[in-house]
PDB file of N, CA and C in Angstrom:
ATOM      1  N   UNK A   1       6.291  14.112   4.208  1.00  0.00           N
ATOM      2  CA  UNK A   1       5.033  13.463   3.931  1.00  0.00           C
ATOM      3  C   UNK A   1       4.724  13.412   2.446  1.00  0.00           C
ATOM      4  N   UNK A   2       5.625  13.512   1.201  1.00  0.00           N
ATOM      5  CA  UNK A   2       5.062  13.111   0.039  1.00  0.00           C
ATOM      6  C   UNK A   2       4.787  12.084  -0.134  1.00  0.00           C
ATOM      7  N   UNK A   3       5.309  11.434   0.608  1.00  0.00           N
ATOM      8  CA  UNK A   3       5.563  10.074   0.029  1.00  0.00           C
ATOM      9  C   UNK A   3       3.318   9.235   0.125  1.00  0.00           C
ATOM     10  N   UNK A   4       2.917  10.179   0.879  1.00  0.00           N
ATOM     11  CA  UNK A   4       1.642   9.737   1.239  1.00  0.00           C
ATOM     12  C   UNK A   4       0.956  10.728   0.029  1.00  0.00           C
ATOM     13  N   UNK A   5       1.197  11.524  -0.354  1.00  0.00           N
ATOM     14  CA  UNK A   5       0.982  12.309  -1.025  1.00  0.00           C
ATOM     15  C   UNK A   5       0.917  11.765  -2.977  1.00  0.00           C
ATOM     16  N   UNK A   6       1.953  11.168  -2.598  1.00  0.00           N
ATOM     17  CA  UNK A   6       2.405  10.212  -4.119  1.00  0.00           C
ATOM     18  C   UNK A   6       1.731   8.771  -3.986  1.00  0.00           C
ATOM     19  N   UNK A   7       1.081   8.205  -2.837  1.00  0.00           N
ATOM     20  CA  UNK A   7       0.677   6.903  -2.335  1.00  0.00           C
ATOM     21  C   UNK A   7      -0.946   6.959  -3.171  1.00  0.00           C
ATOM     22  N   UNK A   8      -1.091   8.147  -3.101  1.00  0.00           N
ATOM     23  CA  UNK A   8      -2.643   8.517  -3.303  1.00  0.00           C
ATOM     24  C   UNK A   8      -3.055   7.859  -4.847  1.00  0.00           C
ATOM     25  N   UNK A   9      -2.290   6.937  -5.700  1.00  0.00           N
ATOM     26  CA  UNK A   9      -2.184   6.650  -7.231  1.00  0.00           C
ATOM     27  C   UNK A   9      -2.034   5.253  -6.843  1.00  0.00           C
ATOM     28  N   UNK A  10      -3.649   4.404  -6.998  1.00  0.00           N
ATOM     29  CA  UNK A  10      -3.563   2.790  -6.943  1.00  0.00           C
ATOM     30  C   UNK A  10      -2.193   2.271  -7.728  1.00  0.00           C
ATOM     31  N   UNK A  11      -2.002   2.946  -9.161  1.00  0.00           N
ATOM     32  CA  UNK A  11      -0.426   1.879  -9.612  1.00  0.00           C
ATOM     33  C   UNK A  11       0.248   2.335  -9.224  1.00  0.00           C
ATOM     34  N   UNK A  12       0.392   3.376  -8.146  1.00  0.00           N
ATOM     35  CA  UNK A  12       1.628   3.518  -7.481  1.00  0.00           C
ATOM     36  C   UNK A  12       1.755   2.531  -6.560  1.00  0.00           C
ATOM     37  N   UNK A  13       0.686   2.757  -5.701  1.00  0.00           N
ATOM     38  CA  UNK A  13       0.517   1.708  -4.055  1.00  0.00           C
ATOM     39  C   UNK A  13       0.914  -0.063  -4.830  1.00  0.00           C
ATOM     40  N   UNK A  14      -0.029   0.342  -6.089  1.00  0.00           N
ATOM     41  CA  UNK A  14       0.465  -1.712  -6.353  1.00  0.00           C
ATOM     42  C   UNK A  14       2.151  -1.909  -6.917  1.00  0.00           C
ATOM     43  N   UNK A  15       2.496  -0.954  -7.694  1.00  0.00           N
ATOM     44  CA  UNK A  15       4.130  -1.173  -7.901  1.00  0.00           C
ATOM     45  C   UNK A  15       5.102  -1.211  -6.464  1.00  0.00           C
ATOM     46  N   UNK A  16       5.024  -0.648  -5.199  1.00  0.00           N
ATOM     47  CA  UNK A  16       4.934  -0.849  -3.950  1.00  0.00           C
ATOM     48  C   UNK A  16       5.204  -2.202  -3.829  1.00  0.00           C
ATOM     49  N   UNK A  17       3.715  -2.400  -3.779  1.00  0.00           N
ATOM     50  CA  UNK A  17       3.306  -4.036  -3.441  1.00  0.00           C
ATOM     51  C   UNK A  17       4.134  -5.075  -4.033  1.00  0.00           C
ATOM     52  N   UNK A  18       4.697  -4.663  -5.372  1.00  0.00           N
ATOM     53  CA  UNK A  18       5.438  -5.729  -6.390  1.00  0.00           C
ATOM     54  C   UNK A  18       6.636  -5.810  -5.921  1.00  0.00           C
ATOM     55  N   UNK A  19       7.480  -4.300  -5.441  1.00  0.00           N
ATOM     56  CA  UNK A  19       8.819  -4.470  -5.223  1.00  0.00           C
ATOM     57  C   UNK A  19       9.066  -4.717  -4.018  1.00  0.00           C
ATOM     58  N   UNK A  20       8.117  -4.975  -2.518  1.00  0.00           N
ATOM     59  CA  UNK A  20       8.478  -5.558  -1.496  1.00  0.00           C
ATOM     60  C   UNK A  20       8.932  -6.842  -1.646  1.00  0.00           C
ATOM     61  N   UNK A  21       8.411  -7.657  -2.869  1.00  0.00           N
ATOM     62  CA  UNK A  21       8.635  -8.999  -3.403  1.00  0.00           C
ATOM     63  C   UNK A  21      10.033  -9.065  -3.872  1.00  0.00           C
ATOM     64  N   UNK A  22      10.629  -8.104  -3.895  1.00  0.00           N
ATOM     65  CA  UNK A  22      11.889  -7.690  -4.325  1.00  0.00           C
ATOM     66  C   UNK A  22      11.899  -6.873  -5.591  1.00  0.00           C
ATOM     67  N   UNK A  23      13.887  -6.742  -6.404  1.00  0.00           N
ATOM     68  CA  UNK A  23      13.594  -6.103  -7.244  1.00  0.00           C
ATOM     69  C   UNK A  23      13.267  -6.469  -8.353  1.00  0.00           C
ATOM     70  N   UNK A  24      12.983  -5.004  -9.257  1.00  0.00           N
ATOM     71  CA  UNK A  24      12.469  -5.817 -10.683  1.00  0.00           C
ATOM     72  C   UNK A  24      13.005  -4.975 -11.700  1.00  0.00           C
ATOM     73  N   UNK A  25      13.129  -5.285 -12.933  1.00  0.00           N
ATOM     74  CA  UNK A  25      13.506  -4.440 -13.880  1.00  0.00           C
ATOM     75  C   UNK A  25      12.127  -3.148 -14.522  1.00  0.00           C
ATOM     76  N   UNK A  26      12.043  -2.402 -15.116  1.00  0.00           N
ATOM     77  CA  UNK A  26      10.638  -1.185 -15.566  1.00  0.00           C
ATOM     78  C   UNK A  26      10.375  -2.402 -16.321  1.00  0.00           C
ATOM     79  N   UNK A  27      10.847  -3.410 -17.445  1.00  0.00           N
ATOM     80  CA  UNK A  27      10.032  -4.166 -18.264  1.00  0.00           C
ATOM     81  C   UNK A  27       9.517  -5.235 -17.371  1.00  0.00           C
ATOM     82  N   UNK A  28       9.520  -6.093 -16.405  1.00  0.00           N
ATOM     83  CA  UNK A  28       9.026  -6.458 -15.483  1.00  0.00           C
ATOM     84  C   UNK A  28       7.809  -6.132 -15.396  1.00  0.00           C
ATOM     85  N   UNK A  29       8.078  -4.997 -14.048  1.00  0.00           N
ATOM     86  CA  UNK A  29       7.038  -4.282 -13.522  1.00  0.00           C
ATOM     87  C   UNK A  29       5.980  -3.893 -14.570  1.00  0.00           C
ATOM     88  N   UNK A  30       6.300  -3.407 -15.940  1.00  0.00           N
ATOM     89  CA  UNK A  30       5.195  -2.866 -16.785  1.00  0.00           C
ATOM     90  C   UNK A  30       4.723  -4.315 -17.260  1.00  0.00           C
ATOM     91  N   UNK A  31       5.112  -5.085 -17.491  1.00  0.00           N
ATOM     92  CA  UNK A  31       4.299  -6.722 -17.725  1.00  0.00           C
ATOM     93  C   UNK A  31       3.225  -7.029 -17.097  1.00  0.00           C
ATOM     94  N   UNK A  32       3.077  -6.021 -15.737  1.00  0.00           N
ATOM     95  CA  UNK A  32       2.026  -6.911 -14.355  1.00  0.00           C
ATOM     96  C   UNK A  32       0.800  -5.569 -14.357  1.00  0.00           C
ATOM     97  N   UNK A  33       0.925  -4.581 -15.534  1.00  0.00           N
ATOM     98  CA  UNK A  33      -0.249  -3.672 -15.363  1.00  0.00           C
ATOM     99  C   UNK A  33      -0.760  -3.222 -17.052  1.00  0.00           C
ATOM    100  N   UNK A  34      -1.817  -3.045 -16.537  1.00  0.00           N
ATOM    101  CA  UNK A  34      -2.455  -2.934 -18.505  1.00  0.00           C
ATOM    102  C   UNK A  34      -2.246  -1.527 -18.635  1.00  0.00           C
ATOM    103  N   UNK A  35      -0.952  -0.395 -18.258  1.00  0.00           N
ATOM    104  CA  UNK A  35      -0.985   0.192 -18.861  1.00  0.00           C
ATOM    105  C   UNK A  35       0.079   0.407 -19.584  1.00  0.00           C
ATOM    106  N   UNK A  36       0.702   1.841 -20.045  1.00  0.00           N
ATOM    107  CA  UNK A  36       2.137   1.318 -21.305  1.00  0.00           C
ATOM    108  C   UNK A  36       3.112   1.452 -20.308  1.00  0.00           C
ATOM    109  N   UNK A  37       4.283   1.527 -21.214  1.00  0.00           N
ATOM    110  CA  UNK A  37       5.758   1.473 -20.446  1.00  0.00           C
ATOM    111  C   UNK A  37       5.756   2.730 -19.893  1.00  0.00           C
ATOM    112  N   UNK A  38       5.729   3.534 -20.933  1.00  0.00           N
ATOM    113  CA  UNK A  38       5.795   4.896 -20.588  1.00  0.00           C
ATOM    114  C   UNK A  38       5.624   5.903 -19.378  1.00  0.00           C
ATOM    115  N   UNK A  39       4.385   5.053 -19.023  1.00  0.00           N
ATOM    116  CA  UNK A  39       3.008   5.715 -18.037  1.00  0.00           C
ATOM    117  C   UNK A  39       3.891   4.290 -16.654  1.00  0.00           C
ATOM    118  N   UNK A  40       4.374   3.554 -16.642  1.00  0.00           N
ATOM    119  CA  UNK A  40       5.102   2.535 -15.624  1.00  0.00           C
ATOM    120  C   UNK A  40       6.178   3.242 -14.971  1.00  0.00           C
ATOM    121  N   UNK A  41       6.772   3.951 -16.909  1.00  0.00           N
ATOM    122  CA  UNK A  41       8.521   4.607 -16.164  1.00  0.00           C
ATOM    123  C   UNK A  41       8.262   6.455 -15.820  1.00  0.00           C
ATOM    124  N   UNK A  42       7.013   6.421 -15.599  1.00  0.00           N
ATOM    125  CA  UNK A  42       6.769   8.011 -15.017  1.00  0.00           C
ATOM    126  C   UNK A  42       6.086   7.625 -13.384  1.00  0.00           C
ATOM    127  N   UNK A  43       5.863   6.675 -13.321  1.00  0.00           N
ATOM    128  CA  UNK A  43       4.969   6.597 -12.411  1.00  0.00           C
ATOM    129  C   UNK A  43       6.598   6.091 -11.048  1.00  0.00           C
ATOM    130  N   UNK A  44       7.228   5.528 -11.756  1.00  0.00           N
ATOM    131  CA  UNK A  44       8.636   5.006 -11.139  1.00  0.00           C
ATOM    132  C   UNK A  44       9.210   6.320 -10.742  1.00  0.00           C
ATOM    133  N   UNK A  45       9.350   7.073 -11.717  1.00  0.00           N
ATOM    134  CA  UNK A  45      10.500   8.443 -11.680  1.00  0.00           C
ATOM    135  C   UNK A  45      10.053   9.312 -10.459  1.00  0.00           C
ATOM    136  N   UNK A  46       8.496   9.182 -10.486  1.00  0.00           N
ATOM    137  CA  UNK A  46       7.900   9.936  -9.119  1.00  0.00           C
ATOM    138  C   UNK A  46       8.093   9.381  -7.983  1.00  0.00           C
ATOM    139  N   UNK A  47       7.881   7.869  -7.938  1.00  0.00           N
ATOM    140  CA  UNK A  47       8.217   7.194  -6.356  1.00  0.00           C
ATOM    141  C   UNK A  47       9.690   7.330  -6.154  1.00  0.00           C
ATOM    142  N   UNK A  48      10.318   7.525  -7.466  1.00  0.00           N
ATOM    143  CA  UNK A  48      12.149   7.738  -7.165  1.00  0.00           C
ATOM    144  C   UNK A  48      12.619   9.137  -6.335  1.00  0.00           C
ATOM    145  N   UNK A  49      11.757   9.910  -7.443  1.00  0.00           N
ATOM    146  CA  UNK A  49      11.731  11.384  -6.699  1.00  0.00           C
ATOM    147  C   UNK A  49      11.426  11.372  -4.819  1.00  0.00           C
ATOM    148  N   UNK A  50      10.249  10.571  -4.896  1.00  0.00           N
ATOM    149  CA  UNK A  50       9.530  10.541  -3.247  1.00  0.00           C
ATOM    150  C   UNK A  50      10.558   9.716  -2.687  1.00  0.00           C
ATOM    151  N   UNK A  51      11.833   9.151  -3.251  1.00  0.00           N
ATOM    152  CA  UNK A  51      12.451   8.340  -1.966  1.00  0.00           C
ATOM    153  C   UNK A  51      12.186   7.219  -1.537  1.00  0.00           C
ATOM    154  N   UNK A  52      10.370   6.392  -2.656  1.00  0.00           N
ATOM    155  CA  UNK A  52      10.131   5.313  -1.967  1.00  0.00           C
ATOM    156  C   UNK A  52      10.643   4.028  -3.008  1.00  0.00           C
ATOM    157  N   UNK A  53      11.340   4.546  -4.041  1.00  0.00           N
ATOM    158  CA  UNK A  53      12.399   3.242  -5.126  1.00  0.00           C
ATOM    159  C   UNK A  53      13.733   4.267  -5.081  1.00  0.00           C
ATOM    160  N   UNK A  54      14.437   2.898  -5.251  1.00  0.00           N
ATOM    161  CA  UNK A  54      15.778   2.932  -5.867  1.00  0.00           C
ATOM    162  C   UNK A  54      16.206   2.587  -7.168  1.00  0.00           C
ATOM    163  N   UNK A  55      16.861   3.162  -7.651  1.00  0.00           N
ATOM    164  CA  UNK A  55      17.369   2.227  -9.311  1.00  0.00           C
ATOM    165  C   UNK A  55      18.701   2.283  -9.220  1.00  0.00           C
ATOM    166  N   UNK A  56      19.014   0.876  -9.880  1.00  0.00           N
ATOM    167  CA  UNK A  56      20.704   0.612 -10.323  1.00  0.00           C
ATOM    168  C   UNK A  56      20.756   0.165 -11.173  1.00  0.00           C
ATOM    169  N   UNK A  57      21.650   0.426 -11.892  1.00  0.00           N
ATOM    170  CA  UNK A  57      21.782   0.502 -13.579  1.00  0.00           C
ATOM    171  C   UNK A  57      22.807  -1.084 -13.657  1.00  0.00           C
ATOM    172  N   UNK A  58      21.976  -2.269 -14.463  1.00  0.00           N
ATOM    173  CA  UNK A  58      22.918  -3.673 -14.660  1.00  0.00           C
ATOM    174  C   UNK A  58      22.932  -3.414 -15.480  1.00  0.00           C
ATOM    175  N   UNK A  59      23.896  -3.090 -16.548  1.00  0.00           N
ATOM    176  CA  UNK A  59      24.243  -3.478 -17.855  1.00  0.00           C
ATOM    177  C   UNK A  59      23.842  -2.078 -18.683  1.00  0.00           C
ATOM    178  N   UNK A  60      22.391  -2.697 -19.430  1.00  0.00           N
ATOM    179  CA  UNK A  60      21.216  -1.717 -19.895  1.00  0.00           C
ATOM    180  C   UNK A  60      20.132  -1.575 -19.441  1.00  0.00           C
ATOM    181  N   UNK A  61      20.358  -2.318 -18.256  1.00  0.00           N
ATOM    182  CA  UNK A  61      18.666  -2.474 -17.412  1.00  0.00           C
ATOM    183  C   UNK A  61      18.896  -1.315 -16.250  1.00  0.00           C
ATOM    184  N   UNK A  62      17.822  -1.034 -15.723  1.00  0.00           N
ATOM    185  CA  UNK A  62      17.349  -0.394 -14.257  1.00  0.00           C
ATOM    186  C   UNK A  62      16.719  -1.250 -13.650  1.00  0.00           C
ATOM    187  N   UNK A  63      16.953  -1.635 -12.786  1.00  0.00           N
ATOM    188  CA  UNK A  63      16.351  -2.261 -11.500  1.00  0.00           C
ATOM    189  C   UNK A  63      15.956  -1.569 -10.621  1.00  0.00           C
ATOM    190  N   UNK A  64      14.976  -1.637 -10.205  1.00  0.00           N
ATOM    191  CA  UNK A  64      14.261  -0.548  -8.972  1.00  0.00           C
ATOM    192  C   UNK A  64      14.450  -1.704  -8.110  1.00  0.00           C
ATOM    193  N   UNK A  65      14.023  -1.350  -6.509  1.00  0.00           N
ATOM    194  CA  UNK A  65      13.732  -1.614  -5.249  1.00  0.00           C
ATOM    195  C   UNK A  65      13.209  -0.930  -4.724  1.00  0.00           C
ATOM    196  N   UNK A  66      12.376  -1.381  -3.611  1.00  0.00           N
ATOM    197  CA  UNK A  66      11.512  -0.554  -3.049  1.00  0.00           C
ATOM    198  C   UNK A  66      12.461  -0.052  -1.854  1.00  0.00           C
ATOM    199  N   UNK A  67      12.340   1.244  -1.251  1.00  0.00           N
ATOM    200  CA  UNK A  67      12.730   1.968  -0.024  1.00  0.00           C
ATOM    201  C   UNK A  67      11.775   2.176   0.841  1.00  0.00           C
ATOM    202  N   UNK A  68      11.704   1.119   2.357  1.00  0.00           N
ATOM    203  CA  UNK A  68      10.940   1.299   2.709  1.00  0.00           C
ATOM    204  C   UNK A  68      10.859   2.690   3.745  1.00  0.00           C
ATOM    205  N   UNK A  69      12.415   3.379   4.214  1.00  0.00           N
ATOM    206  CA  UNK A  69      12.105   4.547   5.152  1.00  0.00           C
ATOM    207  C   UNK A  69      11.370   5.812   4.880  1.00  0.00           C
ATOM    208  N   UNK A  70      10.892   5.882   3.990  1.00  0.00           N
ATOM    209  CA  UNK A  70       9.594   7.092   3.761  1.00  0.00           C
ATOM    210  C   UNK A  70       7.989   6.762   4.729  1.00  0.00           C
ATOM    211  N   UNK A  71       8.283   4.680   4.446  1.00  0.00           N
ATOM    212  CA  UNK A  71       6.831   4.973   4.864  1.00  0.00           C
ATOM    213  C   UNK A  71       6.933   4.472   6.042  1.00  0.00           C
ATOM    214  N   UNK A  72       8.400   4.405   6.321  1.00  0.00           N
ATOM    215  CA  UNK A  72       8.121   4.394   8.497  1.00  0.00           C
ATOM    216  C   UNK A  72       8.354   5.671   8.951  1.00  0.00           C
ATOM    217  N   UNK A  73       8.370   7.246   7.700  1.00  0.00           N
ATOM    218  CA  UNK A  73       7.574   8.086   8.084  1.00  0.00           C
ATOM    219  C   UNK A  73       5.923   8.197   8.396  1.00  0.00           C
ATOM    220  N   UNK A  74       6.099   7.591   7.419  1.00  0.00           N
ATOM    221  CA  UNK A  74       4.205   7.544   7.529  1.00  0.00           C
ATOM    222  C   UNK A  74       3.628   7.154   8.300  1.00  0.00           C
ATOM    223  N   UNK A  75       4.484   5.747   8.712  1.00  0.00           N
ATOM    224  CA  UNK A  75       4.004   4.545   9.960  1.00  0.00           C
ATOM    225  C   UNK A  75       3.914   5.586  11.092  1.00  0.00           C
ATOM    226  N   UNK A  76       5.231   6.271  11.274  1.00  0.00           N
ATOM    227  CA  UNK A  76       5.416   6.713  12.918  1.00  0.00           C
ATOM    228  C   UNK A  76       4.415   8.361  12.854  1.00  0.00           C
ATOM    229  N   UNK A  77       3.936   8.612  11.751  1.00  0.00           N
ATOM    230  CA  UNK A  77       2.553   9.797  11.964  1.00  0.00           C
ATOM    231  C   UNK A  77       1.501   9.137  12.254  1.00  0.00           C
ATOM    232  N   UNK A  78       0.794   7.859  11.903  1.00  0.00           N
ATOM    233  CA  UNK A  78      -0.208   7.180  11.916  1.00  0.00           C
ATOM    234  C   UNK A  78       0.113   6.708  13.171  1.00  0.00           C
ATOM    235  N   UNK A  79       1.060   6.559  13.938  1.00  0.00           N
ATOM    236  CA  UNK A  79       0.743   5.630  15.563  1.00  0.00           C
ATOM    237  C   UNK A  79       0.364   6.444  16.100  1.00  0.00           C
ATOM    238  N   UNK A  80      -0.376   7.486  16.477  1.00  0.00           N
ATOM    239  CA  UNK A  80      -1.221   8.121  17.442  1.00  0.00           C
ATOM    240  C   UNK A  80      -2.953   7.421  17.422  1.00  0.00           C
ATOM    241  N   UNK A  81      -2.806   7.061  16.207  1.00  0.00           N
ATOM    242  CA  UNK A  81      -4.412   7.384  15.767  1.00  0.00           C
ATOM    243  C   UNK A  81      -4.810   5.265  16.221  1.00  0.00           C
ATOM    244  N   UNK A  82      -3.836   4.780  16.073  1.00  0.00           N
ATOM    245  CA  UNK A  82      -3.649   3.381  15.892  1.00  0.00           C
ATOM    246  C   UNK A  82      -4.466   3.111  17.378  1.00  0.00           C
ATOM    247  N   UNK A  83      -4.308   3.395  18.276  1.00  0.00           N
ATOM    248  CA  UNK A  83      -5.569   3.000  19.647  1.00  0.00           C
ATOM    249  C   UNK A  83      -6.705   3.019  19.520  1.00  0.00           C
ATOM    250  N   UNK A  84      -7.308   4.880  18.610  1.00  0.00           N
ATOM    251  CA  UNK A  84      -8.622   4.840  18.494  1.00  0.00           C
ATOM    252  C   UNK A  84      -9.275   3.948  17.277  1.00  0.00           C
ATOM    253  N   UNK A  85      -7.878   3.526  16.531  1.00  0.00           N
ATOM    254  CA  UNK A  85      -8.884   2.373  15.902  1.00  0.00           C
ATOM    255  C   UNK A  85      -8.911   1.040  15.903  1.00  0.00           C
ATOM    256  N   UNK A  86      -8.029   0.613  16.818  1.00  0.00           N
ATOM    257  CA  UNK A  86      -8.240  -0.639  18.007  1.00  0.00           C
ATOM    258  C   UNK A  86      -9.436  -0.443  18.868  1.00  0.00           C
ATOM    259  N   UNK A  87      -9.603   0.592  19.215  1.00  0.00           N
ATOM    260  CA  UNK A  87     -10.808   0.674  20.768  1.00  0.00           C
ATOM    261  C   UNK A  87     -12.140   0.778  19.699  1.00  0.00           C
ATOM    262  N   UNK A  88     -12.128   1.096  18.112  1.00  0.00           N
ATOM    263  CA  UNK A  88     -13.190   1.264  17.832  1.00  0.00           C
ATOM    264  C   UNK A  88     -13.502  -0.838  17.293  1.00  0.00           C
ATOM    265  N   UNK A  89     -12.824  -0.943  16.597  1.00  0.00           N
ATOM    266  CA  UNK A  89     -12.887  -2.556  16.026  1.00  0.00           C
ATOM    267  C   UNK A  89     -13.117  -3.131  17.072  1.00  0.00           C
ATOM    268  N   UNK A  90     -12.200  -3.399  18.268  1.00  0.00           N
ATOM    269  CA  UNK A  90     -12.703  -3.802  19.409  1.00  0.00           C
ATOM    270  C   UNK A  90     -14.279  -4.023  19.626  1.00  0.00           C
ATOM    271  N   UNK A  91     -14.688  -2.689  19.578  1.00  0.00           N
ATOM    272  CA  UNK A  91     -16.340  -2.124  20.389  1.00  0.00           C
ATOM    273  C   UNK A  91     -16.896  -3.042  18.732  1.00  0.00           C
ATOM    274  N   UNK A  92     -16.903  -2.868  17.670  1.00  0.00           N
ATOM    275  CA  UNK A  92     -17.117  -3.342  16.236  1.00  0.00           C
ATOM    276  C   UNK A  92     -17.576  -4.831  17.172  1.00  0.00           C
ATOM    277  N   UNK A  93     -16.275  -5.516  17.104  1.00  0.00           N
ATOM    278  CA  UNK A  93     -16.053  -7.071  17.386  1.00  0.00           C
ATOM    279  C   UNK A  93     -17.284  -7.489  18.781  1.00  0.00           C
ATOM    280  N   UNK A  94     -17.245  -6.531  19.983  1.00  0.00           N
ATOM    281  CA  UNK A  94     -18.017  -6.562  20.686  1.00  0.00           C
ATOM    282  C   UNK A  94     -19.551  -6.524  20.680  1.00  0.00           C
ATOM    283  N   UNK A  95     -20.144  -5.865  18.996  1.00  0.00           N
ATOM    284  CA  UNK A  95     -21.268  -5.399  18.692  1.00  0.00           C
ATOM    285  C   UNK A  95     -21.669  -7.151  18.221  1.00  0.00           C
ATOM    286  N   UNK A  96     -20.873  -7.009  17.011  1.00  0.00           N
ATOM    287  CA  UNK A  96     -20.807  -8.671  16.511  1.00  0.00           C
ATOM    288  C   UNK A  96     -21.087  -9.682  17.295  1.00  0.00           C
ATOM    289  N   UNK A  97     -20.072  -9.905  18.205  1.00  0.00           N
ATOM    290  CA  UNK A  97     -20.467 -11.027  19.185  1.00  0.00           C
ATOM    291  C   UNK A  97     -21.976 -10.860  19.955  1.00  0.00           C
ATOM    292  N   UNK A  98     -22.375  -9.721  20.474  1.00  0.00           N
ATOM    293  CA  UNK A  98     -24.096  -9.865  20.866  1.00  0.00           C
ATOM    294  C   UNK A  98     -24.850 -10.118  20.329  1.00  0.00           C
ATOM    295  N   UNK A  99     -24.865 -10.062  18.539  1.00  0.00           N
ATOM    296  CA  UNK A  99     -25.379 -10.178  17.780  1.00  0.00           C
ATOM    297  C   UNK A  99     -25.698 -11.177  17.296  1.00  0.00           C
ATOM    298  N   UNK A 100     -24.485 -12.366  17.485  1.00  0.00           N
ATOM    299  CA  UNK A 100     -24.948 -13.377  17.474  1.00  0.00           C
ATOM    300  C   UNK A 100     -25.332 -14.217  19.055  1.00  0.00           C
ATOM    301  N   UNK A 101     -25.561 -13.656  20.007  1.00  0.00           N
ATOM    302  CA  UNK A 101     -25.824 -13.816  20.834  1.00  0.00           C
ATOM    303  C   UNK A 101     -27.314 -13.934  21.449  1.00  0.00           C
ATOM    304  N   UNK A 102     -28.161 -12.724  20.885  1.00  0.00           N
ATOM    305  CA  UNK A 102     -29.022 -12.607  21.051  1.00  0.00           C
ATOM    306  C   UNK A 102     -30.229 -13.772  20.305  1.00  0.00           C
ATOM    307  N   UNK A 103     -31.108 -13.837  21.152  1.00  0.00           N
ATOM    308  CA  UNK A 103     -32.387 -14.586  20.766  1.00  0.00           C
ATOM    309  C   UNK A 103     -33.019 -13.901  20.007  1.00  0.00           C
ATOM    310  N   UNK A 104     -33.539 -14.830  18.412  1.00  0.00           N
ATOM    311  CA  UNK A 104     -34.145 -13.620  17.912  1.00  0.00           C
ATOM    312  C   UNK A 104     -35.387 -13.566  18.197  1.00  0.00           C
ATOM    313  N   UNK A 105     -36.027 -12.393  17.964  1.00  0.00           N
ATOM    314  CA  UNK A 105     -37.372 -11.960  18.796  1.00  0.00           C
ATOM    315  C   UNK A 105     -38.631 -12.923  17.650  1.00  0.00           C
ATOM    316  N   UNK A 106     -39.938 -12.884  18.332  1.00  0.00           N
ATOM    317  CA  UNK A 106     -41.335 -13.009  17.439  1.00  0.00           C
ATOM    318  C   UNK A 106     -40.959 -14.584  16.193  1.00  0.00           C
ATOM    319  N   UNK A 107     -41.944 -14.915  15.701  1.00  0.00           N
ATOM    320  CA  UNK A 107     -41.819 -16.541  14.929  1.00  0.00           C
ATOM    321  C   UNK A 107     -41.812 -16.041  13.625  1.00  0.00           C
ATOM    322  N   UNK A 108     -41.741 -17.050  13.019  1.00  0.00           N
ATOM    323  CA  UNK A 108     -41.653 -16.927  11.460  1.00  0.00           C
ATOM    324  C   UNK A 108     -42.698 -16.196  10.458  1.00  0.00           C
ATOM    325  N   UNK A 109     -42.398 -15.568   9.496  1.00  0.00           N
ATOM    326  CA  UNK A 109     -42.879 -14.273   9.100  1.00  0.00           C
ATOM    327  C   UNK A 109     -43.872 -14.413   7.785  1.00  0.00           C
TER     328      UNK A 109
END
């Protein structure tokens, strides 16, 4: 479970988001966030550590990719909980619909 643990850092979750798009080089990826390289290629070295990038070395570049089997750890801890929050949105969606259902009461104010 680090990998949820390391998820907990918005430019982590959005570098994520970038490399499902496929891969990218660290100068890339640091192009698409206002902060430095530096703070891009530490934030990489940790999701590398967690198992959720890969890097391969072209030339002089690193290319990361994203690895997604960490977070179909995560996925397959979270399917227990996945009914009670279907049965709750559900009842949500059900509230909604009466809501616009109902007549509204008394005249204009």
């Amino acid at each position: 479970m680090e990998a949820l643990q390391v998820l907990g850092d918005p430019t982590r979750r959005e570098l994520l988001a970038v490399l499902a798009g496929g891969d990218r080089t660290a100068g890339e990826l640091a192009d698409r966030f206002p902060v430095s390289r530096p703070a891009i290629s530490r934030h990489l070295r940790v999701l590398r550590e967690a198992g959720l990038v890969t890097a391969r070395t072209e030339g002089r570049r690193r290319r990361y990719a994203l690895d997604p089997r960490p977070l179909r750890e995560i996925d397959d801890w979270l399917e227990p909980y996945r009914d009670l929050w279907a049965q709750r949105l559900d009842a949500l969606d059900t509230e909604i619909a009466r809501g616009r259902r109902a007549p509204r009461s008394g005249g204009p104010a």
